[in-house]
Protein backbone atom coordinates (compact mmCIF):
# COMPACT_ATOMS: atom_id res chain seq x y z
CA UNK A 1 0.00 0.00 0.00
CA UNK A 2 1.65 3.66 -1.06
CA UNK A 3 1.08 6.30 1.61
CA UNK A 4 0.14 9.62 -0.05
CA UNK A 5 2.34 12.77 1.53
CA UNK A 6 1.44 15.42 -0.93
CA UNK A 7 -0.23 16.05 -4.93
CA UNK A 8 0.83 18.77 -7.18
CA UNK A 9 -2.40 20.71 -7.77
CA UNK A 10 -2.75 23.68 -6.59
CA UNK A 11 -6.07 25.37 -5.46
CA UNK A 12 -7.59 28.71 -6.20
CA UNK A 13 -8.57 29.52 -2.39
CA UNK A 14 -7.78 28.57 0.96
CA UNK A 15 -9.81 25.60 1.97
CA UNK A 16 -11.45 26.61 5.06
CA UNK A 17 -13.86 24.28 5.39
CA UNK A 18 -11.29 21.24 5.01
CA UNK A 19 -9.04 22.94 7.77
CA UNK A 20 -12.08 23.02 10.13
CA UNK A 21 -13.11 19.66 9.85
CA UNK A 22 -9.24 18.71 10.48
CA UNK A 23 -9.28 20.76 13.70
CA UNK A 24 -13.10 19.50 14.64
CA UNK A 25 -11.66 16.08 14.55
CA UNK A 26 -8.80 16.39 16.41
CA UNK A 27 -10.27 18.33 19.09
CA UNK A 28 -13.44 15.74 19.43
CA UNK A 29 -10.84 12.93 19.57
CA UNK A 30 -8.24 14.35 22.15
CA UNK A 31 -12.04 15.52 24.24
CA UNK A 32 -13.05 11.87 24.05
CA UNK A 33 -14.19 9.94 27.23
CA UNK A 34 -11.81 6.49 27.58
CA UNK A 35 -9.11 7.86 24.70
CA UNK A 36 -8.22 10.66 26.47
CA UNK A 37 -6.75 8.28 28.90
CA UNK A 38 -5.41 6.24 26.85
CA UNK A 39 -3.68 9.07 25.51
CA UNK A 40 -2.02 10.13 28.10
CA UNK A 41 -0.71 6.14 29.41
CA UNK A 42 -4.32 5.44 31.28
CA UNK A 43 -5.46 2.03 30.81
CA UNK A 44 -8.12 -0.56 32.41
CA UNK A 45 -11.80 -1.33 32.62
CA UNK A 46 -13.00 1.93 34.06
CA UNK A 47 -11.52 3.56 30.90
CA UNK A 48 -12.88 0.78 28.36
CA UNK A 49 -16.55 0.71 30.14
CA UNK A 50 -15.98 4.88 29.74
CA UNK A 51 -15.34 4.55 26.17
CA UNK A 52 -18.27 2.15 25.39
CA UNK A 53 -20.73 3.95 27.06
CA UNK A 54 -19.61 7.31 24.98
CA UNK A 55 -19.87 5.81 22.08
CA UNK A 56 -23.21 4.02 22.56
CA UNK A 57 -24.66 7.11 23.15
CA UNK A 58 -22.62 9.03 19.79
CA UNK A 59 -22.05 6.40 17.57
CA UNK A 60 -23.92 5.48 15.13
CA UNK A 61 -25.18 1.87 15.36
CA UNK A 62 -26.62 -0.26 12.18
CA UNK A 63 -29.42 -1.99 14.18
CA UNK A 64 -30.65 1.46 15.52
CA UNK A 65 -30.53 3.46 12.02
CA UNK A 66 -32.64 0.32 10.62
CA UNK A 67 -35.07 -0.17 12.93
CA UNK A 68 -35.38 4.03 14.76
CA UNK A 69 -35.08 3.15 18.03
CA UNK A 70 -32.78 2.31 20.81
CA UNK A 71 -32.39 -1.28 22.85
CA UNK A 72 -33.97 -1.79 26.06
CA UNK A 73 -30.36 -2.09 27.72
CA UNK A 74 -27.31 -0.19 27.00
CA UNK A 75 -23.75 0.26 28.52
CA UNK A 76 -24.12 2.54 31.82
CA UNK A 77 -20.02 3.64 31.81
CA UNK A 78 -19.29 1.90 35.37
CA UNK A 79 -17.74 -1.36 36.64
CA UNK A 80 -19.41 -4.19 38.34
CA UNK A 81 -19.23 -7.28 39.07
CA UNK A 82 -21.15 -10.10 37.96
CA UNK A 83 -21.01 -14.07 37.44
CA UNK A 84 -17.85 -14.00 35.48
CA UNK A 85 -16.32 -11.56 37.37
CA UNK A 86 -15.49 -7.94 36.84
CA UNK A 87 -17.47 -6.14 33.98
CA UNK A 88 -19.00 -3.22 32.35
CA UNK A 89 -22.68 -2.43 33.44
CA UNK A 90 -25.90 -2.29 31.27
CA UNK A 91 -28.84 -0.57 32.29
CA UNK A 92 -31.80 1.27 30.59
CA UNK A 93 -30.46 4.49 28.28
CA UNK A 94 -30.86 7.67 30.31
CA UNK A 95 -30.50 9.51 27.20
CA UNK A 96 -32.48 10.29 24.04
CA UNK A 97 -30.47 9.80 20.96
CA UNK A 98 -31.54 10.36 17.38
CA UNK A 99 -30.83 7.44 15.25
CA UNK A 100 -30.49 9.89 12.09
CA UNK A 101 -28.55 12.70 13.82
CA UNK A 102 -25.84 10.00 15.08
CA UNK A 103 -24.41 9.49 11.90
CA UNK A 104 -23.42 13.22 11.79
CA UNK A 105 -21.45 12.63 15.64
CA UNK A 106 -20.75 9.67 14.83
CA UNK A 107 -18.57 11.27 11.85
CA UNK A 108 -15.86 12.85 14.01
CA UNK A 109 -15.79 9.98 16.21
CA UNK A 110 -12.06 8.04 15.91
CA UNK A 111 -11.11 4.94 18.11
CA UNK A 112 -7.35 5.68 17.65
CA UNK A 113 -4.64 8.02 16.60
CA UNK A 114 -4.11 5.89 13.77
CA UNK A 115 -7.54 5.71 13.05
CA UNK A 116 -7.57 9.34 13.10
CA UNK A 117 -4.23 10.81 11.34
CA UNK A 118 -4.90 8.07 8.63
CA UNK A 119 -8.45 9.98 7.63
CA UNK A 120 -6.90 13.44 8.09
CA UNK A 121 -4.11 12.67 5.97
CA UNK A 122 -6.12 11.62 3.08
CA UNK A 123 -8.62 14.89 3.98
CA UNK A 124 -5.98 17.61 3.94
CA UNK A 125 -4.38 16.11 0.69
CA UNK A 126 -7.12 15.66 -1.09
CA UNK A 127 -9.93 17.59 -0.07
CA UNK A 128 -8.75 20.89 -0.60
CA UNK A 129 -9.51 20.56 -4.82
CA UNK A 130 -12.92 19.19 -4.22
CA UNK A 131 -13.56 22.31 -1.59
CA UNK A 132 -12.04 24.42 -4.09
CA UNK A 133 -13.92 23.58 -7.32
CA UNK A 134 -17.28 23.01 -5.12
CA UNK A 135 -17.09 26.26 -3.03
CA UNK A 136 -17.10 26.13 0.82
CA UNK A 137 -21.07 25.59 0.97
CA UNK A 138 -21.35 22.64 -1.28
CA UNK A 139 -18.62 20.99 0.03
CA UNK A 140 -19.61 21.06 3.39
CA UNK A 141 -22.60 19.33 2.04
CA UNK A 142 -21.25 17.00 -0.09
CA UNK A 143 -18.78 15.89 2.74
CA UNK A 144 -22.15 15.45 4.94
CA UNK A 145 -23.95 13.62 1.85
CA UNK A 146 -20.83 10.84 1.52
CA UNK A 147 -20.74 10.25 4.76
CA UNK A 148 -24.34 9.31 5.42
CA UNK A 149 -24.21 7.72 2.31
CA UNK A 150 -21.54 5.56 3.65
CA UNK A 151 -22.90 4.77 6.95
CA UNK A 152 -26.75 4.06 5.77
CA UNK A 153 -25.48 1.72 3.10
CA UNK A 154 -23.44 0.19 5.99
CA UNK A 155 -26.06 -0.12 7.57
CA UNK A 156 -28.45 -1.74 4.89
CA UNK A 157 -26.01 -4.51 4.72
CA UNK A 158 -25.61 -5.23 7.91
CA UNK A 159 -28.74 -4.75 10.09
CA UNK A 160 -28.55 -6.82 12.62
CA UNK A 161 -25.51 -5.45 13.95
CA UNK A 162 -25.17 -3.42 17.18
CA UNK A 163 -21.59 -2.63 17.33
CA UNK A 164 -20.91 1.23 16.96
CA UNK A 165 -19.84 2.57 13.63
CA UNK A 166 -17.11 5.39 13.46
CA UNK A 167 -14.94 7.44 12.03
CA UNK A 168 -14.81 9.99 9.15
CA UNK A 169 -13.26 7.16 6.46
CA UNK A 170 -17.26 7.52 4.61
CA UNK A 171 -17.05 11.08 4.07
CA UNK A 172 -13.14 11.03 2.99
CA UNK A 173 -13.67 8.53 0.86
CA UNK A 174 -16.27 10.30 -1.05
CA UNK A 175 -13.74 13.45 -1.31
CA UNK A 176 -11.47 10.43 -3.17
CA UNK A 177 -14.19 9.39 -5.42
CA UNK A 178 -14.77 12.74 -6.40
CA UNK A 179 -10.85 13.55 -6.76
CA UNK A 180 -10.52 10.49 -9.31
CA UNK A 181 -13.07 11.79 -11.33
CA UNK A 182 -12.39 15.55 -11.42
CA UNK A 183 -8.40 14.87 -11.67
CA UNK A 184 -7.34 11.76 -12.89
CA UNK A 185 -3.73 12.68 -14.36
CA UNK A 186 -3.07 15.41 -10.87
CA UNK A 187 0.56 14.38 -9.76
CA UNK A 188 0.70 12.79 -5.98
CA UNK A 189 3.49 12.26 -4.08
CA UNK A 190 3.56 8.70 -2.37
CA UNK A 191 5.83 6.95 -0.36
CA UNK A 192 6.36 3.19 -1.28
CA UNK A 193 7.92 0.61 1.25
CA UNK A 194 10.15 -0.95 -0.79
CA UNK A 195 13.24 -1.99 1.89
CA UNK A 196 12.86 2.01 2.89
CA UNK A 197 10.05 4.19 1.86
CA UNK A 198 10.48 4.88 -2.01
CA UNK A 199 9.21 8.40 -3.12
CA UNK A 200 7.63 7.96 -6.21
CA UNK A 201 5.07 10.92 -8.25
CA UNK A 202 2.06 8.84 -9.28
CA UNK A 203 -1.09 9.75 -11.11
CA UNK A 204 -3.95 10.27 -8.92
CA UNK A 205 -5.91 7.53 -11.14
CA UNK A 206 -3.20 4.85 -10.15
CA UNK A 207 -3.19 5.86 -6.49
CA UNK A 208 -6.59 6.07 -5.85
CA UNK A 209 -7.44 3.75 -8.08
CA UNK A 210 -5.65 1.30 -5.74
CA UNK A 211 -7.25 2.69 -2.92
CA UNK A 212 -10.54 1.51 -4.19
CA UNK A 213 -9.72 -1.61 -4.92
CA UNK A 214 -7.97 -2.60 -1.73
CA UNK A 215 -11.04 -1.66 0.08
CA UNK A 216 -13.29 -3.28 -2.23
CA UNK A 217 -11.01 -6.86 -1.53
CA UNK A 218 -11.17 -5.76 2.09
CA UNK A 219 -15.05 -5.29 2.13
CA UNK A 220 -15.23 -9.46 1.08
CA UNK A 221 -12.42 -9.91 4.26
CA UNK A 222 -9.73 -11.07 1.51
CA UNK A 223 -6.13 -10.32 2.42
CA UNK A 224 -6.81 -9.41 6.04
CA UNK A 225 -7.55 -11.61 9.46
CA UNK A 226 -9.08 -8.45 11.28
CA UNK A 227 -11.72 -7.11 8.42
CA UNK A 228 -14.82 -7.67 10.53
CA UNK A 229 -13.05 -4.68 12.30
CA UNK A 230 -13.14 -2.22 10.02
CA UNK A 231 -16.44 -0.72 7.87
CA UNK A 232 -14.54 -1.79 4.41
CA UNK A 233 -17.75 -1.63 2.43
CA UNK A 234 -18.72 2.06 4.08
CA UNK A 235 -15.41 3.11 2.34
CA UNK A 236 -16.61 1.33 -0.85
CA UNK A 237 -19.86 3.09 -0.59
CA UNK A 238 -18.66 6.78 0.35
CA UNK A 239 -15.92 6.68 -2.54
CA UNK A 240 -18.79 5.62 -5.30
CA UNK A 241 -21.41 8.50 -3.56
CA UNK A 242 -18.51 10.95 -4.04
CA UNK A 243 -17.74 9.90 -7.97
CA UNK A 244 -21.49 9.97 -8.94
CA UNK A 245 -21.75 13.12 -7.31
CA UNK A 246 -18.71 14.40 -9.07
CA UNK A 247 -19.43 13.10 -12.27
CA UNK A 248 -21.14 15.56 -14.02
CA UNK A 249 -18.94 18.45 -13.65
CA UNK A 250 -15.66 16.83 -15.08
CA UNK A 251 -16.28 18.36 -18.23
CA UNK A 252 -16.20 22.14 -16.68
CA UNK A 253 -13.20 21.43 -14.19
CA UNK A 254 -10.01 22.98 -15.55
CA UNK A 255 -7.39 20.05 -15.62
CA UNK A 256 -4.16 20.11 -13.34
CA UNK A 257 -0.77 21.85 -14.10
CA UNK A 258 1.74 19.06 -15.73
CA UNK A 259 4.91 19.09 -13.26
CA UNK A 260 7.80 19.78 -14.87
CA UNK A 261 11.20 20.11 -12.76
CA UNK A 262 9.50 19.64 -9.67
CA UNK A 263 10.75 18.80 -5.77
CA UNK A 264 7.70 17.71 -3.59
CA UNK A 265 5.07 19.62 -5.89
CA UNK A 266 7.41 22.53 -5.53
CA UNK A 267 9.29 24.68 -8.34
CA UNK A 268 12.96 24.61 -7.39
CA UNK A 269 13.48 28.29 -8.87
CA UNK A 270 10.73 31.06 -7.86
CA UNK A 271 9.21 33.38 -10.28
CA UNK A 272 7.33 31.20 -12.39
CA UNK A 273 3.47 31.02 -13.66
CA UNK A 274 2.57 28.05 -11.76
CA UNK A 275 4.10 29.80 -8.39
CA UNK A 276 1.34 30.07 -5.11
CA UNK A 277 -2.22 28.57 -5.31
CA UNK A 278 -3.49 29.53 -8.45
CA UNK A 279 -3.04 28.92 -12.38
CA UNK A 280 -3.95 30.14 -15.68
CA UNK A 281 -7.37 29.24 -16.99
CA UNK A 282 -8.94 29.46 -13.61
């Protein structure tokens, strides 16, 4: 798998919106009941039955979206101790949660710093363009459209199931979908283990392109032991709801700038047209 570290295509305003959801995420992540701890060295049962309560109550969970409504019993956040021995407690919810409005929470909900830097990494590199040829507004809602998108079709498939779905990987994955489309031939910087990490300049078709399909053989649980971990199939639906969406205004999206000369999507000598965050024709 290539890890993407930068793409040569430059954007014609600052993405605002993109930046925001970066810091949102962050700062709902480092504010999270259970991680925080584990963040700073905490670890145990308190901190796990902490964590599952939280996200009971802001996750968004298949079996609820389905069916509207939430189960009789639900984790309570404290210890106890039953027949087996130590445990988290269930009890009736003490909350009201909205099926439907979960899936936006649930959205900047991460269960680790890798789960988290790995969909910020892909957000900031990528979904500057689509902010930038959408406009702030309808990217904002086209970043909310992928990701329920993602999580409902999720859901669809797999109704029965009450374990809580997170994470922004839906909505980032549309922002992919849409980047294939709109710029295919766009130069990205990668880094390819290959006895050290290789830097190579791919097309954004090849590198997303293998993205997809990863996460479509991950979606069947081919090639890894841990897949029932991981929504593989949400990714596979947010990056198709973010083409379709996308598809119909390839034909009026000026193409990228073709690299010439270039360190790290960079000109090595100032001065020239392609210099800053805009280019000609835009």
């Amino acid at each position: 798998m290539v890890i993407p570290v930068h793409d040569v295509n430059p954007a014609r305003r600052v993405p605002w919106v993109t930046y925001a959801l970066i810091v949102a995420n962050f700062v709902v992540f480092l504010r999270t009941p259970g991680l925080a701890g584990s963040v700073a060295g905490e670890s145990g049962l308190a901190q796990l039955c902490r964590l599952e309560a939280f996200l009971d109550q802001w996750a968004a969970v298949p079996s609820e979206l389905i069916h509207d409504r939430l189960p009789h019993l639900v984790p309570t956040g404290q210890v106890g101790i039953g027949p087996a021995g130590p445990g988290c407690l269930v009890g009736p919810p003490v909350y009201d949660k909205s099926p439907p409005l979960s899936v936006l929470t649930a959205m900047f909900l991460h269960g680790s710093w890798l789960h988290l830097l790995g969909n910020m990494l892909f957000l900031w590199i990528f979904g500057d363009n689509i902010e930038d040829r959408l406009g702030h507004v309808r990217y904002l809602l086209f970043y909310g459209v992928c990701g329920y998108a993602a999580t409902y079709g999720f859901a669809l498939l797999n109704a029965g199931s009450a374990a809580p779905l997170i994470g922004a990987s839906g909505a980032v994955a549309g922002a992919l979908g849409a980047y294939l489309v709109l710029f295919p031939r766009a130069r990205v910087w990668v880094l390819v283990p290959f006895l050290i990490f290789l830097p190579l300049r791919l097309p954004a078709w090849s590198v997303l392109g293998l993205w997809f399909g990863l996460q479509a053989v991950y979606s069947y649980g081919a090639g890894v032991s841990h897949a029932g971990t991981v929504a593989y199939v949400a990714h596979v639906i947010g990056f198709v709801a973010g083409a379709l969406i996308a598809w119909p205004l390839r034909r009026g999206t000026p193409a990228p700038p073709e690299p010439q000369g270039l360190l790290w999507g960079r000109r090595a000598r100032p001065g020239t047209p392609w210099q800053g965050r805009s280019h000609p024709g835009w």
